[in-house]
Protein backbone atom coordinates (compact mmCIF):
# COMPACT_ATOMS: atom_id res chain seq x y z
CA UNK A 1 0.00 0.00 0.00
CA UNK A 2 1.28 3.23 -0.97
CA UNK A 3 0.14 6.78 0.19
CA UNK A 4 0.34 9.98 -2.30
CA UNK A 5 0.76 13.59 -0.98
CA UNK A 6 -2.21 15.79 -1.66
CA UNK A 7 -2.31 17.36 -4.33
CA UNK A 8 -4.88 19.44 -6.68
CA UNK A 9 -5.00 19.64 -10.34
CA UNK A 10 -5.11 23.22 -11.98
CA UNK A 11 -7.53 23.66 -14.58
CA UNK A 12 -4.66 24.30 -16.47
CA UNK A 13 -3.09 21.52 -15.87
CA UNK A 14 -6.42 19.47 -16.62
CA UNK A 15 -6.70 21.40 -20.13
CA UNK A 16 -3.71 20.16 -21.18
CA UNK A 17 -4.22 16.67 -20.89
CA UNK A 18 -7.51 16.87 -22.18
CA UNK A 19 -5.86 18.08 -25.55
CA UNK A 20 -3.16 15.59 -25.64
CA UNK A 21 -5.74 13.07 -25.37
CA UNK A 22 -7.68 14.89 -27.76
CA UNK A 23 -4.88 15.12 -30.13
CA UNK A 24 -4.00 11.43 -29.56
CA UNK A 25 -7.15 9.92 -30.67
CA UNK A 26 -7.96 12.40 -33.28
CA UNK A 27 -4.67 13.11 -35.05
CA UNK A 28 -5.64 11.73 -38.05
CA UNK A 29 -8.82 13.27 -38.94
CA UNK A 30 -7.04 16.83 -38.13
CA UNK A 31 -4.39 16.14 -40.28
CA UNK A 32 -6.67 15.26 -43.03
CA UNK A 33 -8.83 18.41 -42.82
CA UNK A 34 -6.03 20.73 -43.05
CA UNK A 35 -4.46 18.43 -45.98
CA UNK A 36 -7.44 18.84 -48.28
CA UNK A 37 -7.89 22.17 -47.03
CA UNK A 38 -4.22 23.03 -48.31
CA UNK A 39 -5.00 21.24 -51.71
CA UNK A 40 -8.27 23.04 -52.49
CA UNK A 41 -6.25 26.36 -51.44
CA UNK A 42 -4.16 25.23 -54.71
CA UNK A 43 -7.14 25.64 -56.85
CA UNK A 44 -7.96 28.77 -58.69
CA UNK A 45 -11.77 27.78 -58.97
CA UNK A 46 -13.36 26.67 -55.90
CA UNK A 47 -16.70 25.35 -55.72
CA UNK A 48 -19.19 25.45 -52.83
CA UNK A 49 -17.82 21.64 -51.20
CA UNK A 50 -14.41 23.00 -51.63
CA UNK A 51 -14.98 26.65 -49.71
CA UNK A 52 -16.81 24.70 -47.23
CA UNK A 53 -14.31 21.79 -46.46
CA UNK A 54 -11.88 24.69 -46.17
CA UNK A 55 -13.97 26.63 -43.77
CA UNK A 56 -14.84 23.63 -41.97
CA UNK A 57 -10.91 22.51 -41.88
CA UNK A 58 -10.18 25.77 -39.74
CA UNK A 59 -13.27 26.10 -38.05
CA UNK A 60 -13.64 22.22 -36.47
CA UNK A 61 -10.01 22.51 -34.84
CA UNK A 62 -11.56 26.18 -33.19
CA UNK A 63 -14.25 24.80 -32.34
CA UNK A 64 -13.54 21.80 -30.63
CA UNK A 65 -11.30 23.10 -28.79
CA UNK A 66 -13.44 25.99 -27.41
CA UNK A 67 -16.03 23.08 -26.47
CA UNK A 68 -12.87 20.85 -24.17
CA UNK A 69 -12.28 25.16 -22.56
CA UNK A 70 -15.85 25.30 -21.70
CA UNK A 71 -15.71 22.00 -20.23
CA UNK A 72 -12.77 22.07 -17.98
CA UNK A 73 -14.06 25.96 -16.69
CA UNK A 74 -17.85 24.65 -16.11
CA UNK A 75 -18.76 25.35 -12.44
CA UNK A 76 -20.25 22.24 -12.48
CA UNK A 77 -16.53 20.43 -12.76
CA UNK A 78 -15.58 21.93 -9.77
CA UNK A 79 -15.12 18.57 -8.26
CA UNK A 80 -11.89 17.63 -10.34
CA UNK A 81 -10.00 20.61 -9.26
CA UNK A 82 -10.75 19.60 -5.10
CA UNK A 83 -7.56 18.93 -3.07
CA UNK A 84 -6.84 15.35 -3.03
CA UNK A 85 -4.81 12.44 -1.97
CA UNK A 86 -4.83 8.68 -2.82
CA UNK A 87 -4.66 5.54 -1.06
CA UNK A 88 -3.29 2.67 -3.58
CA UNK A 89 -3.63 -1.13 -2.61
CA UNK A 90 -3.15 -3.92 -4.87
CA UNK A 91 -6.60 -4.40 -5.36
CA UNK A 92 -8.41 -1.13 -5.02
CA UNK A 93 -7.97 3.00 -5.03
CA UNK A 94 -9.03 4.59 -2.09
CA UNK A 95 -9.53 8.53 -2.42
CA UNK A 96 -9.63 11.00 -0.08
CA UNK A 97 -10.80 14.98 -0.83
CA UNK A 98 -10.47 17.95 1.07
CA UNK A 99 -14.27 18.98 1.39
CA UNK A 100 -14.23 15.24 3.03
CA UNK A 101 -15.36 12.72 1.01
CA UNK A 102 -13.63 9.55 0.10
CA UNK A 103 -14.38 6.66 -2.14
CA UNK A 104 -13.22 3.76 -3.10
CA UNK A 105 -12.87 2.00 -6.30
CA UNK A 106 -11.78 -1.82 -6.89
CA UNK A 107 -9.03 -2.78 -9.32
CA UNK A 108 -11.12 -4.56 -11.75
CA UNK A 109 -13.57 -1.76 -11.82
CA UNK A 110 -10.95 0.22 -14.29
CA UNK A 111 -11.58 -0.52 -18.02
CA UNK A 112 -8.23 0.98 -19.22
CA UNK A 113 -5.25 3.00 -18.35
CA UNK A 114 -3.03 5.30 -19.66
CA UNK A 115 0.22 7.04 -19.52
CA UNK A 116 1.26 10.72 -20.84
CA UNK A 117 4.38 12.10 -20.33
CA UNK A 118 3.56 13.72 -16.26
CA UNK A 119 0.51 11.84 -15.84
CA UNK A 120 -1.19 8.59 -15.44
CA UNK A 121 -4.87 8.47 -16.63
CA UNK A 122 -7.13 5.22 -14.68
CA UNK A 123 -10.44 5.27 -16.45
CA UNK A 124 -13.71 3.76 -14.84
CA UNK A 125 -15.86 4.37 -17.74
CA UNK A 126 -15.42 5.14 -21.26
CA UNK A 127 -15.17 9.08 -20.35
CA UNK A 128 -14.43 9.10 -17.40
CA UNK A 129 -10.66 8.46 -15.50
CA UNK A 130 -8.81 9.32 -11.91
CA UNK A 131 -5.68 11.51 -12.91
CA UNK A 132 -2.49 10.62 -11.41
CA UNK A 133 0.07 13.27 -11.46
CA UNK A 134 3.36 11.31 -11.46
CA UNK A 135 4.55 14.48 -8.95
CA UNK A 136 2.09 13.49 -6.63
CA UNK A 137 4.51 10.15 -5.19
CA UNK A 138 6.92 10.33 -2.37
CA UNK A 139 9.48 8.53 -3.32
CA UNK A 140 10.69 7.06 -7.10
CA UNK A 141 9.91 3.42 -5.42
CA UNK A 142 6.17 4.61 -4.79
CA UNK A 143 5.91 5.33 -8.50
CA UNK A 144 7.73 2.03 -9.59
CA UNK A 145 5.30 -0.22 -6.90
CA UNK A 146 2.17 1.83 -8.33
CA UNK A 147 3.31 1.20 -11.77
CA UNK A 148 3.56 -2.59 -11.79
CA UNK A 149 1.04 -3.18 -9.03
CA UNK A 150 -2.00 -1.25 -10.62
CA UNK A 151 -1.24 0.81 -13.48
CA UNK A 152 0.13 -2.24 -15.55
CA UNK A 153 -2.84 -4.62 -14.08
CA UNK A 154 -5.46 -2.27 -15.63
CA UNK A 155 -3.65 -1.00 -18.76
CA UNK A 156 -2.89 -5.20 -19.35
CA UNK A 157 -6.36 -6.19 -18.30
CA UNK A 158 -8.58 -8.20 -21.50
């Protein structure tokens, strides 16, 4: 069992990840916009399609991203930016919050998990995940036992 320090995420902080994840899944169809974009800028006679794959190249990148900002500044998220700390056991997640709730999640409840470059992500649902800041462990040996313990049991589960 393993202890982290409390910790709170900024909303920041949260952003961020949110795009990488973003940009992780999505990469492709991104890429492609703005590629067909650039070729129909070739053109010297654009139709109507052309104009609006163009428009719709710039404005989809805007806009989704403008939809993940309102997101991570609705008052109604105010729950993922809480001071924190968490309890890991081979078998389950205990979490503990500052306005004083706690729950507790088993192992096998996690249907995937995965790693960025200052964060581990723990998802319960499809949507939803616990965030991990890899800051938030007290010792290099914490981190290690957390990562083969429960991060590697849930990102290797079938």
């Amino acid at each position: 069992m393993i202890l982290t320090d409390k910790f709170e995420i900024s909303k920041k902080e949260y952003l961020s990840v949110i795009f990488k994840r973003l940009f992780q899944k999505q990469w492709y169809i991104f890429i492609g916009l703005w590629l067909f974009a650039f070729l129909f800028l070739l053109e010297d006679n654009l139709d109507a399609f052309q104009v609006f794959i163009i428009v719709f190249s710039i404005a989809y990148p805007i806009l989704t991203a403008f939809s993940y900002w309102r997101f991570a500044n609705a008052k109604e998220n105010k729950i993922i930016f809480i001071e924190r700390e968490h309890e890991i056991h081979e078998d389950k997640l205990i979490s503990r919050m500052s306005n004083g709730s706690e729950s507790s999640i088993q192992l096998d409840t996690f249907v995937k998990a995965f790693e960025l470059n200052n964060v581990y992500l723990l998802y319960i649902n499809k949507t939803n995940s616990i965030y991990f800041p890899k800051r938030v462990f007290k010792t290099t040996n914490d981190e290690l036992w957390f990562r083969e313990n429960f991060y590697l049991k849930v990102k290797n589960k079938k």
